[in-house]
N, C-alpha and C. Protein backbone atom coordinates (compact mmCIF):
# COMPACT_ATOMS: atom_id res chain seq x y z
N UNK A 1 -45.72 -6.15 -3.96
CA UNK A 1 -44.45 -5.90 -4.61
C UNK A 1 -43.48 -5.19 -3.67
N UNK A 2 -43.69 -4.40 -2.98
CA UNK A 2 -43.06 -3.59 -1.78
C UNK A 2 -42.58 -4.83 -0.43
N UNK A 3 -43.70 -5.34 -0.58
CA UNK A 3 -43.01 -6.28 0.58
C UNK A 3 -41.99 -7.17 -0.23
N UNK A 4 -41.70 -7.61 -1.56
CA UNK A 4 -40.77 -8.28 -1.88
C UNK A 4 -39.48 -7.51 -2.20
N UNK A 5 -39.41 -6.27 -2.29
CA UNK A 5 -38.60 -5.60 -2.43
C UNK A 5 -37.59 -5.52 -0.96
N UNK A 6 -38.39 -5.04 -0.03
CA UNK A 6 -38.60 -5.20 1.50
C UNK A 6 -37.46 -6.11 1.81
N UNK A 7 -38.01 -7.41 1.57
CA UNK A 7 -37.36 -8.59 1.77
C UNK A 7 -36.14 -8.80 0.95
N UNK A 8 -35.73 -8.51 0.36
CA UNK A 8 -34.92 -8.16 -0.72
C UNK A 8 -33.87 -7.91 -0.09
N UNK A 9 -34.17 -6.53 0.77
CA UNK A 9 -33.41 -5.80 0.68
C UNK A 9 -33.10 -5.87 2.07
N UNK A 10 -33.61 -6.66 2.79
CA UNK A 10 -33.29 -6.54 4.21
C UNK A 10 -32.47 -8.40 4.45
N UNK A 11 -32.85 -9.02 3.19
CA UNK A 11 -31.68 -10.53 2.98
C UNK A 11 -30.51 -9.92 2.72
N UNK A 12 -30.21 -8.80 2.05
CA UNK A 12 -29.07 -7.86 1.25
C UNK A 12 -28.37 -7.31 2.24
N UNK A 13 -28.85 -7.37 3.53
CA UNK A 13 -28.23 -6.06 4.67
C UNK A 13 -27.61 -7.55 5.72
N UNK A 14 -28.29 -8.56 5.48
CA UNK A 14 -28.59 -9.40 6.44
C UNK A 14 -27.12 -10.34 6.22
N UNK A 15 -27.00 -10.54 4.38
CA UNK A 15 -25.84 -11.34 4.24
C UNK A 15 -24.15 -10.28 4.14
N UNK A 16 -24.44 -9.18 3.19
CA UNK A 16 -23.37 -8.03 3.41
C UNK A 16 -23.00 -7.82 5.06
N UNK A 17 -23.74 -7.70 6.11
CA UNK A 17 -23.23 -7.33 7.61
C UNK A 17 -22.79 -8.64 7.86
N UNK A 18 -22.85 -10.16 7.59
CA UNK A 18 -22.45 -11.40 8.10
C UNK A 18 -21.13 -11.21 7.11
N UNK A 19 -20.69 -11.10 6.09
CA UNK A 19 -19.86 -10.69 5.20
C UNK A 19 -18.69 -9.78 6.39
N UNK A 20 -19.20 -8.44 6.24
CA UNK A 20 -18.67 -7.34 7.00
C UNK A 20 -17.75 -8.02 8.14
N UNK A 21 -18.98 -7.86 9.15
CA UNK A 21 -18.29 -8.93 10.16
C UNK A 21 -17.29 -9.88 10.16
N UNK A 22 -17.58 -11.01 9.60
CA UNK A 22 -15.89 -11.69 9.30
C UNK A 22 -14.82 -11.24 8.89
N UNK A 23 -15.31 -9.96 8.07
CA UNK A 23 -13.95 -9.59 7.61
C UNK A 23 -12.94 -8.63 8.87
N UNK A 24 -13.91 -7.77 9.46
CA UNK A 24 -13.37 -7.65 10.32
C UNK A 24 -13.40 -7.17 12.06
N UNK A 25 -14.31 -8.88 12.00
CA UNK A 25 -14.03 -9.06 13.61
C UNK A 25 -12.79 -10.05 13.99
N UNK A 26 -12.01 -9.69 14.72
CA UNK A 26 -11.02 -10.88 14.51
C UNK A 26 -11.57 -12.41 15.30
N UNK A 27 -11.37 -13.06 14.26
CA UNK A 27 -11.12 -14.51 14.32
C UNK A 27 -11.65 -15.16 16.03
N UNK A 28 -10.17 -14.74 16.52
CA UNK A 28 -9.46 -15.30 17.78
C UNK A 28 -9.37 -14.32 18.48
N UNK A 29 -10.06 -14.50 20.16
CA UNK A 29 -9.35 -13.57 21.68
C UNK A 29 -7.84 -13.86 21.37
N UNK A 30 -7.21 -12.88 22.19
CA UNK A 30 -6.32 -13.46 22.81
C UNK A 30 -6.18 -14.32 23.49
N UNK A 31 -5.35 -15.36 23.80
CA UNK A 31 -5.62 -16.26 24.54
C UNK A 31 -5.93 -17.59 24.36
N UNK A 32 -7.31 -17.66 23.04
CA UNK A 32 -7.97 -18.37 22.28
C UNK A 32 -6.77 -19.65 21.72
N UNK A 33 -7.05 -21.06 22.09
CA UNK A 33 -7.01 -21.92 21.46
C UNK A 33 -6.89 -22.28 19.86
N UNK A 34 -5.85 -21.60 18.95
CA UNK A 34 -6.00 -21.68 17.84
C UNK A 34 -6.61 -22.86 16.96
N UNK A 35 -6.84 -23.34 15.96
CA UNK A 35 -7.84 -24.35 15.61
C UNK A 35 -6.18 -25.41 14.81
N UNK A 36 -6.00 -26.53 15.07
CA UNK A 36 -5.21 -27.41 14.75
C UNK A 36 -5.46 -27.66 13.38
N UNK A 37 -4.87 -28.08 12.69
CA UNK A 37 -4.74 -28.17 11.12
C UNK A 37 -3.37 -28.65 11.24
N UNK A 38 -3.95 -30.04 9.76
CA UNK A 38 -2.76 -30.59 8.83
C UNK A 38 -2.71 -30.33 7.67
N UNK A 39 -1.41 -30.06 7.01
CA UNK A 39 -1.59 -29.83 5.53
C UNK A 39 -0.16 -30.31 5.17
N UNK A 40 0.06 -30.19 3.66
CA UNK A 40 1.18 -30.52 2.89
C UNK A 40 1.89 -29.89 2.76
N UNK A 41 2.98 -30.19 2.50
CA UNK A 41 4.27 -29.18 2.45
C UNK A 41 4.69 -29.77 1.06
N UNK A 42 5.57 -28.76 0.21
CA UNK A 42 6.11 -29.02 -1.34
C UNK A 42 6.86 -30.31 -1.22
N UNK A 43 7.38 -30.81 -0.17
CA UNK A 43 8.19 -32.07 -0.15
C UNK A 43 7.19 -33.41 0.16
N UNK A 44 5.95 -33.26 0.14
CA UNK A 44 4.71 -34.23 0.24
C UNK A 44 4.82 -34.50 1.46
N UNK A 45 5.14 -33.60 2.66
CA UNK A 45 5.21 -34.58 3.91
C UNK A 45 3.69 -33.73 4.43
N UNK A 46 2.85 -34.06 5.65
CA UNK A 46 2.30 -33.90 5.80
C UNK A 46 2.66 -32.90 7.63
N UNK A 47 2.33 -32.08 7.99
CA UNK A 47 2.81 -31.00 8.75
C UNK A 47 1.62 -30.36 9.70
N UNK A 48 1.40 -30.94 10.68
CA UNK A 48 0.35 -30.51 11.93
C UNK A 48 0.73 -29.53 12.99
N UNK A 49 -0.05 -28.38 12.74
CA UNK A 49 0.62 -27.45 13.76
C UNK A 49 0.18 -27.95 15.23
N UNK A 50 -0.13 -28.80 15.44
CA UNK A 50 -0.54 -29.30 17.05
C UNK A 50 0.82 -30.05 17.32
N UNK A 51 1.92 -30.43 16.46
CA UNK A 51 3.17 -31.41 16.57
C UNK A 51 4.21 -29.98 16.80
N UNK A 52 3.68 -28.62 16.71
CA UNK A 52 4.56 -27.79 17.06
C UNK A 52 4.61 -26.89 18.96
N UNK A 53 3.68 -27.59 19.15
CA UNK A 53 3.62 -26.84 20.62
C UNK A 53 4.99 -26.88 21.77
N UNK A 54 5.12 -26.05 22.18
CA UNK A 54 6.10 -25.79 22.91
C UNK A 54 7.37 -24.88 22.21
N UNK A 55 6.48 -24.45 21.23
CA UNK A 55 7.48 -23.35 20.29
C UNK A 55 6.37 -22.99 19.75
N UNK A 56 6.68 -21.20 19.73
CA UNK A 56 5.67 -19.69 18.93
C UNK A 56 5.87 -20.46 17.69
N UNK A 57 4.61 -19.75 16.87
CA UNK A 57 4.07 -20.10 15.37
C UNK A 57 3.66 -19.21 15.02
N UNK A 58 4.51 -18.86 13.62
CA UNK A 58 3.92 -18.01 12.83
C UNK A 58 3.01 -18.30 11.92
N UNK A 59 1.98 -18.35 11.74
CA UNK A 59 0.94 -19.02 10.49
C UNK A 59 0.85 -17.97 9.55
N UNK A 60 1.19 -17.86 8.11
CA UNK A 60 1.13 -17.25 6.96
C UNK A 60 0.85 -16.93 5.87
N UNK A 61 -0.35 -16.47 5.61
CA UNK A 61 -1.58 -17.17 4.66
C UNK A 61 -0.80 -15.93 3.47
N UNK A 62 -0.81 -17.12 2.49
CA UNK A 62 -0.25 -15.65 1.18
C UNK A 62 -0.84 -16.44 0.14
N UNK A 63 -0.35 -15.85 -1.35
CA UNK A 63 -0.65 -16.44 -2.48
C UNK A 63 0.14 -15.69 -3.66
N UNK A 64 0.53 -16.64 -4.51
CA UNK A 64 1.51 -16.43 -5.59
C UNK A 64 1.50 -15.32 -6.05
N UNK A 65 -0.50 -14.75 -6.12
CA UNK A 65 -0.60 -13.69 -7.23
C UNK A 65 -0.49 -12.67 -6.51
N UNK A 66 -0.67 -12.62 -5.27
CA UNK A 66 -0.47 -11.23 -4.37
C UNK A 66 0.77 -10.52 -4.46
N UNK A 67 0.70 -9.36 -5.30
CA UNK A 67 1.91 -8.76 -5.12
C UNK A 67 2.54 -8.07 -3.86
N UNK A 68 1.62 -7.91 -2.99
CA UNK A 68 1.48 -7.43 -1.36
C UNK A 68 3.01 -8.53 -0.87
N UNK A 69 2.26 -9.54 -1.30
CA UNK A 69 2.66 -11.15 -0.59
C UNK A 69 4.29 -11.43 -1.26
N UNK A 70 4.42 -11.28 -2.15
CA UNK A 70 5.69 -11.28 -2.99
C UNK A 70 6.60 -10.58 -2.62
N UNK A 71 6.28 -9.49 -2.50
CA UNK A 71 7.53 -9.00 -1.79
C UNK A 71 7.69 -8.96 -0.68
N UNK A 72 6.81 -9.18 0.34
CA UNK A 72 6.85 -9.65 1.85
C UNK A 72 7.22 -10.85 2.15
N UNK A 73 7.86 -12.05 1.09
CA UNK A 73 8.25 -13.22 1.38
C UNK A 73 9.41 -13.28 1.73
N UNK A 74 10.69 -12.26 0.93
CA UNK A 74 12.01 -11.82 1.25
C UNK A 74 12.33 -11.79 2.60
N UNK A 75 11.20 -10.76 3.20
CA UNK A 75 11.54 -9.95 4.61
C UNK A 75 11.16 -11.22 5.75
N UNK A 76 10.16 -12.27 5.31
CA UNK A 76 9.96 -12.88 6.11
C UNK A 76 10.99 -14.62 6.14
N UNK A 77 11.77 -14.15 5.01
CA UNK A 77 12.60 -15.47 4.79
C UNK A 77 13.66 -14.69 5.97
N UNK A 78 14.46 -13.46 5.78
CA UNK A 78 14.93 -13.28 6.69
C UNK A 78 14.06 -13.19 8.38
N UNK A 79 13.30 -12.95 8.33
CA UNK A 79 13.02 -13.26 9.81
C UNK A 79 13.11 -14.65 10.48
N UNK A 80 13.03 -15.47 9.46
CA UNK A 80 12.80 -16.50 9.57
C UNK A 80 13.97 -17.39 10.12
N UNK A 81 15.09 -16.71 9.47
CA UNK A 81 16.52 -17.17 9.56
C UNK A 81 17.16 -16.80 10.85
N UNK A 82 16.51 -15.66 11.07
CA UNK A 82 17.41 -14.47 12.09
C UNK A 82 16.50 -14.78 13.68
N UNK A 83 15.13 -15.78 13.57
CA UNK A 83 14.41 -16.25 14.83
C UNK A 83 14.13 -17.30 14.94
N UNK A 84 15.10 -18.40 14.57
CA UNK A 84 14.76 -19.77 14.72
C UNK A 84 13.94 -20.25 15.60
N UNK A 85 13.83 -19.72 17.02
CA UNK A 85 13.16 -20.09 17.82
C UNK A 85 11.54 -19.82 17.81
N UNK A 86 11.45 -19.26 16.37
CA UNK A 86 9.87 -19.40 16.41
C UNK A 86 9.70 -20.30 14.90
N UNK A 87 8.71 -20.70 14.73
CA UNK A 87 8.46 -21.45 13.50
C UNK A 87 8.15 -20.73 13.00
N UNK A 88 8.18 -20.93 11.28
CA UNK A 88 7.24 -20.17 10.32
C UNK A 88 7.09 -21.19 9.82
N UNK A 89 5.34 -21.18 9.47
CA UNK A 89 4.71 -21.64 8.61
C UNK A 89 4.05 -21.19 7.43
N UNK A 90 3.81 -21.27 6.22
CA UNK A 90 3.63 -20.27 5.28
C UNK A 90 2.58 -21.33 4.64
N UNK A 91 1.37 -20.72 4.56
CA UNK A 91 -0.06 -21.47 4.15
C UNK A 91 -0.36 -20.60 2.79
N UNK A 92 0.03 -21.13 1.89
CA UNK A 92 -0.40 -20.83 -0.09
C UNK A 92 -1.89 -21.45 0.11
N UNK A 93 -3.01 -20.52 -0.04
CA UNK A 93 -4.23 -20.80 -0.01
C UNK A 93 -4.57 -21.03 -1.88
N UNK A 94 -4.18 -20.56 -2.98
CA UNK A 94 -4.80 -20.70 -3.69
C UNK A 94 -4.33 -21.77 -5.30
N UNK A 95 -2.77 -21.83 -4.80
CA UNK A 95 -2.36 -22.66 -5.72
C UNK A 95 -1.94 -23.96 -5.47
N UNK A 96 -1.86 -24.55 -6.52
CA UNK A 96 -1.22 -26.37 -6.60
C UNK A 96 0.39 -26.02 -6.36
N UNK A 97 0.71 -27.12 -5.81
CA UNK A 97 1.92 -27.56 -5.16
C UNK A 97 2.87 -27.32 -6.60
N UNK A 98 2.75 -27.96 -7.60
CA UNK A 98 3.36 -27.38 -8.92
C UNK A 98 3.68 -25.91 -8.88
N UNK A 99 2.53 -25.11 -8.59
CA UNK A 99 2.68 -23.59 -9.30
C UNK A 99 3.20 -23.05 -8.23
N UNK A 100 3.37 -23.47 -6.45
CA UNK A 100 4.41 -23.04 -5.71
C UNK A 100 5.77 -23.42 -6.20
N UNK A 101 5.92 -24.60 -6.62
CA UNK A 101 7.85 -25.16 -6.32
C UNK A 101 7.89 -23.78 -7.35
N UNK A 102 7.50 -23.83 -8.87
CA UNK A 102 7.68 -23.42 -10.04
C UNK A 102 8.15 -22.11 -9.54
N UNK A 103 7.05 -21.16 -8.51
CA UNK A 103 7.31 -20.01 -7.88
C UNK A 103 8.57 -19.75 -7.15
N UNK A 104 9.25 -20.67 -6.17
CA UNK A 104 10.57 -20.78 -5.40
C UNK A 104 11.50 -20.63 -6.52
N UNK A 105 10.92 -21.44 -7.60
CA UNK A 105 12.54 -21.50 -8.82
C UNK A 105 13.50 -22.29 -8.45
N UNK A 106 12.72 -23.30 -7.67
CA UNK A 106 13.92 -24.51 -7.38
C UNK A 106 14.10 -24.33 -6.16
N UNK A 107 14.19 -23.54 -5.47
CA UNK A 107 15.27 -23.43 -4.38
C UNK A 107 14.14 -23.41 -2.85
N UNK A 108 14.68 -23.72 -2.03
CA UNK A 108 13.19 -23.76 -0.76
C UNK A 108 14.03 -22.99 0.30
N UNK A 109 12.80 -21.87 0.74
CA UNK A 109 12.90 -20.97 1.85
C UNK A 109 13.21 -21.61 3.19
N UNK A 110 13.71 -20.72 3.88
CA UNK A 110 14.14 -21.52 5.46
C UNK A 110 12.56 -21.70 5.65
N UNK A 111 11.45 -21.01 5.59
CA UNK A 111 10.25 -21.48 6.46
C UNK A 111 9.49 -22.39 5.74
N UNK A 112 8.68 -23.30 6.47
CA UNK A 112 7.81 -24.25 5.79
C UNK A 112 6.95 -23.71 4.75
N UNK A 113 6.30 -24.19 3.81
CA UNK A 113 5.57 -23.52 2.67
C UNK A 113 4.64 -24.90 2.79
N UNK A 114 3.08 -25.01 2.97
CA UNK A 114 2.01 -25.22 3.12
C UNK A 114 1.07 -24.88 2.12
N UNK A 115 0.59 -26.12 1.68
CA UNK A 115 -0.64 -26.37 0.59
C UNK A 115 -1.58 -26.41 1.08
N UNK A 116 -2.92 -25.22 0.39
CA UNK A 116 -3.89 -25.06 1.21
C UNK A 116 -4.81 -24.92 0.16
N UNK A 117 -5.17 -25.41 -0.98
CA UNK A 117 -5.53 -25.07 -2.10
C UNK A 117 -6.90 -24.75 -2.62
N UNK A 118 -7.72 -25.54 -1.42
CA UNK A 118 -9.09 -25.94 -1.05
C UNK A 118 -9.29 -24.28 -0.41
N UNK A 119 -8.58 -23.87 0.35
CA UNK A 119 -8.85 -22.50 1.17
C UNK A 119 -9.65 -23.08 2.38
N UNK A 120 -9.63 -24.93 3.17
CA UNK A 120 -9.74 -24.96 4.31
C UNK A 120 -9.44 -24.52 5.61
N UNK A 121 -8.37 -24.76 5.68
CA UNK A 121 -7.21 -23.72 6.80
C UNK A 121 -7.97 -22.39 6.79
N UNK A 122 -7.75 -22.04 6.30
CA UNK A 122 -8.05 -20.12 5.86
C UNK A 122 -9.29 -20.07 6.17
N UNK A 123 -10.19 -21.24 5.86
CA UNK A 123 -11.43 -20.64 6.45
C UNK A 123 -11.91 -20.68 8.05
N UNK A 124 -10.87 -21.97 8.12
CA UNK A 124 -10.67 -22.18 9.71
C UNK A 124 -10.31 -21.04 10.71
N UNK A 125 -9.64 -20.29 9.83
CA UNK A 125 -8.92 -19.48 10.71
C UNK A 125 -9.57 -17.69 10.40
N UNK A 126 -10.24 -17.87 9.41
CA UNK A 126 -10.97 -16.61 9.26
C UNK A 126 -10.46 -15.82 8.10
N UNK A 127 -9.61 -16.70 7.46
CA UNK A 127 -8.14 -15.41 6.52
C UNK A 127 -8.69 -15.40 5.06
N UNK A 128 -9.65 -14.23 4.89
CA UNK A 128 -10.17 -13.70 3.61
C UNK A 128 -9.48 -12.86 2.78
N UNK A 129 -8.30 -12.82 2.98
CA UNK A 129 -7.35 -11.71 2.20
C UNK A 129 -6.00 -12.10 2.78
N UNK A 130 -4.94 -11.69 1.79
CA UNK A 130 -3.74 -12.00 1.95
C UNK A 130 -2.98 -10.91 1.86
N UNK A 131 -1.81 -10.78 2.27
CA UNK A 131 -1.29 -11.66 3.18
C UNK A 131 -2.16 -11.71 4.31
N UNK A 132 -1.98 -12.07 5.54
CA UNK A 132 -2.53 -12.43 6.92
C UNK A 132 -1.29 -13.05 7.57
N UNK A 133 -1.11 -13.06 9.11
CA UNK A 133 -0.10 -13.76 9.44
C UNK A 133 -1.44 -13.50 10.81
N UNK A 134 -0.74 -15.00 11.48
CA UNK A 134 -1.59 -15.19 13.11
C UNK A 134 0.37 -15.23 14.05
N UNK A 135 0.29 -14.82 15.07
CA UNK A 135 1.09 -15.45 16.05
C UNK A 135 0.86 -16.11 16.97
N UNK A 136 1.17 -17.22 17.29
CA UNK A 136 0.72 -18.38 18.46
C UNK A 136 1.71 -18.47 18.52
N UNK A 137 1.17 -18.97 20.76
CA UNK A 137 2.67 -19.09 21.63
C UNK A 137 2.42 -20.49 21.42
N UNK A 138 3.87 -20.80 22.02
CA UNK A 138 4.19 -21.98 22.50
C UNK A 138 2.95 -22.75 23.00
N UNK A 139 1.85 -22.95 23.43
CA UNK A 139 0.84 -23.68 24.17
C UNK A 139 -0.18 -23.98 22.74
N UNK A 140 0.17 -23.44 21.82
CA UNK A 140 -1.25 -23.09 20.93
C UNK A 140 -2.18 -22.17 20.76
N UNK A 141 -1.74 -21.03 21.60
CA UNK A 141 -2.81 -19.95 21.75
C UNK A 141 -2.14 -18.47 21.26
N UNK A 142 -3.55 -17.99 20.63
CA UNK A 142 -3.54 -16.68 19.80
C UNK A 142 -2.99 -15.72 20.64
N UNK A 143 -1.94 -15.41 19.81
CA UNK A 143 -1.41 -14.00 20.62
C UNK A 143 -1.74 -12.60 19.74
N UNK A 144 -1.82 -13.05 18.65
CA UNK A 144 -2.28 -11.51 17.36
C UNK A 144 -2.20 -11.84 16.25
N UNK A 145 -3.13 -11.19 15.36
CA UNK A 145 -3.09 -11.16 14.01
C UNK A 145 -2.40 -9.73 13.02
N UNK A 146 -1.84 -10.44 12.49
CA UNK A 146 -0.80 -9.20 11.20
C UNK A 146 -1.81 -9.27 10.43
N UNK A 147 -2.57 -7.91 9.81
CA UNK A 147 -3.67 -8.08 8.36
C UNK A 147 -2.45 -6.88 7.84
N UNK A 148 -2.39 -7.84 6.41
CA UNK A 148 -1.57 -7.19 5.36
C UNK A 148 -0.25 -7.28 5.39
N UNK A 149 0.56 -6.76 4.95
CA UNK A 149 1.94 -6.81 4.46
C UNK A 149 2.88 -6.49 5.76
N UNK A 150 4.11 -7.08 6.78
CA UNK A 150 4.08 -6.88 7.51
C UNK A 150 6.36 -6.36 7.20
N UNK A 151 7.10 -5.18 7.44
CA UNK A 151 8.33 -5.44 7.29
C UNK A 151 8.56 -6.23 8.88
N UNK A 152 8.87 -7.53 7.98
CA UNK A 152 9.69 -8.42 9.12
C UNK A 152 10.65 -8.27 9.45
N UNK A 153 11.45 -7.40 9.24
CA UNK A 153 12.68 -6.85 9.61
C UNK A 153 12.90 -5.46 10.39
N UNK A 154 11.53 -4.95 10.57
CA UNK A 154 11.67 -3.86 11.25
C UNK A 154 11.92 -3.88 12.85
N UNK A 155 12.10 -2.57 13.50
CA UNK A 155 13.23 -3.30 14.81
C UNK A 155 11.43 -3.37 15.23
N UNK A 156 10.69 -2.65 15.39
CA UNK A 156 9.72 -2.48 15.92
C UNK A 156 8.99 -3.27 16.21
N UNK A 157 8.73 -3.88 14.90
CA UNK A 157 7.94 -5.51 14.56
C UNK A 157 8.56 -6.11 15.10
N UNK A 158 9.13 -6.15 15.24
CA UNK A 158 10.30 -7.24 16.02
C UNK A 158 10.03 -7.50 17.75
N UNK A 159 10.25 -6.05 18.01
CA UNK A 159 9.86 -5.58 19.41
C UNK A 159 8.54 -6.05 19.84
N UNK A 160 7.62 -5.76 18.76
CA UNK A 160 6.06 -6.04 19.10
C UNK A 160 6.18 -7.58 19.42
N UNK A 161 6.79 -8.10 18.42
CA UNK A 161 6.56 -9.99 18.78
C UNK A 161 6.89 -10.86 19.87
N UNK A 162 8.30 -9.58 20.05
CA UNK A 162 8.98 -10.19 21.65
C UNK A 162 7.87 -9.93 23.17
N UNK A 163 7.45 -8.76 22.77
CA UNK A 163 6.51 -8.24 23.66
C UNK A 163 5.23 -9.26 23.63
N UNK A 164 4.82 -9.52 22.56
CA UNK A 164 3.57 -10.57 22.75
C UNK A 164 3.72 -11.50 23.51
N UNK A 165 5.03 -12.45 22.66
CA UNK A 165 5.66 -14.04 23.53
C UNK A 165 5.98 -13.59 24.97
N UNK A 166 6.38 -12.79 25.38
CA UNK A 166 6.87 -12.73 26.43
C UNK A 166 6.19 -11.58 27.66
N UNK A 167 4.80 -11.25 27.02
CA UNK A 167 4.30 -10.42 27.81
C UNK A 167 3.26 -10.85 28.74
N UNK A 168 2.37 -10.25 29.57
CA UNK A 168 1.43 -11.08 30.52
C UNK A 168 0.73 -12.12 29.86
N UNK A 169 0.77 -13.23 30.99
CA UNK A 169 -0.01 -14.51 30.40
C UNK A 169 -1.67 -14.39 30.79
N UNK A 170 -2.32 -14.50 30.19
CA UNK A 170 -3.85 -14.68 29.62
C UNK A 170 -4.55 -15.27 30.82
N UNK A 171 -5.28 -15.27 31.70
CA UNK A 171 -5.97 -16.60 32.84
C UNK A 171 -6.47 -17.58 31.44
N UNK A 172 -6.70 -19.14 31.76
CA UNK A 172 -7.00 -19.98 31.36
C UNK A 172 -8.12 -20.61 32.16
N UNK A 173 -8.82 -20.37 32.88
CA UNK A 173 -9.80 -21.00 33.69
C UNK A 173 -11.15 -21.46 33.01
């Protein structure tokens, strides 16, 4: 009986630390080859971040019910407006394309909004909680991850992003 307990309890340590771990080892080096993905956008077109290279990507994992995420959509519609030269992509991991438009209220944000409903993407990319944002340069490769709510409007944040895109490049060998 001890040895089943034993075992028990050492499957219990074995799946909680594989748990742990993902949550937070990050994903992606720097540097790292982000993982390509297609998905839908509210207008049914279909949207491959590998058709965006040669321009930074913001990837943006949120969800309707996150109140974190709700009010961080504002700050990132303006960033969005105010840095054309980077994309935003905005990946809705948990709802139908219905219960996003319904959410906009008609009206569509400057950044792309992405159907992810399955939670493929997200698992691709490691994103167990929302918000999440990844930044990738221009080539496809990980420059940093945002965990949690990020003011996109701050000068700082701002500063940090310019500093990423534009700071030492990574060896590739």
């Amino acid at each position: 009986m001890k040895i089943k307990w034993a075992l028990l309890f050492l499957l219990a340590v074995v799946i909680l630390g594989k748990y742990t771990y993902d949550q937070f080892v990050p994903p992606f080096k720097k540097g790292d080859v982000v993982p390509d993905f297609s998905l839908i956008d509210l207008e049914g077109n279909t949207v491959r971040l590998g058709d965006l290279k040669g321009q930074p990507v913001l990837v943006h994992f949120w969800a309707t019910w996150c109140p974190q995420c709700v009010q961080e959509l504002p700050l990132l519609e303006d960033f969005s407006k105010k840095t054309p030269d980077i994309k935003v992509l905005t990946v809705n991991e948990d709802d139908t394309g219905d219960v996003v438009a319904q959410f906009f209220g008609g009206t569509r944000p400057s950044f792309v909004v992405l159907l992810d409903s399955g939670g493929r993407v997200a698992d691709r990319y490691k994103s167990y909680k929302v918000p999440e944002t990844f930044l990738i340069d221009q080539n496809g490769r990980f420059l940093h991850r945002f965990i949690g709510a990020v003011s996109w409007n701050d000068k700082d944040v701002n500063k940090q992003i310019e500093r990423y895109l534009v700071g030492p490049t990574v060896n590739h060998q």
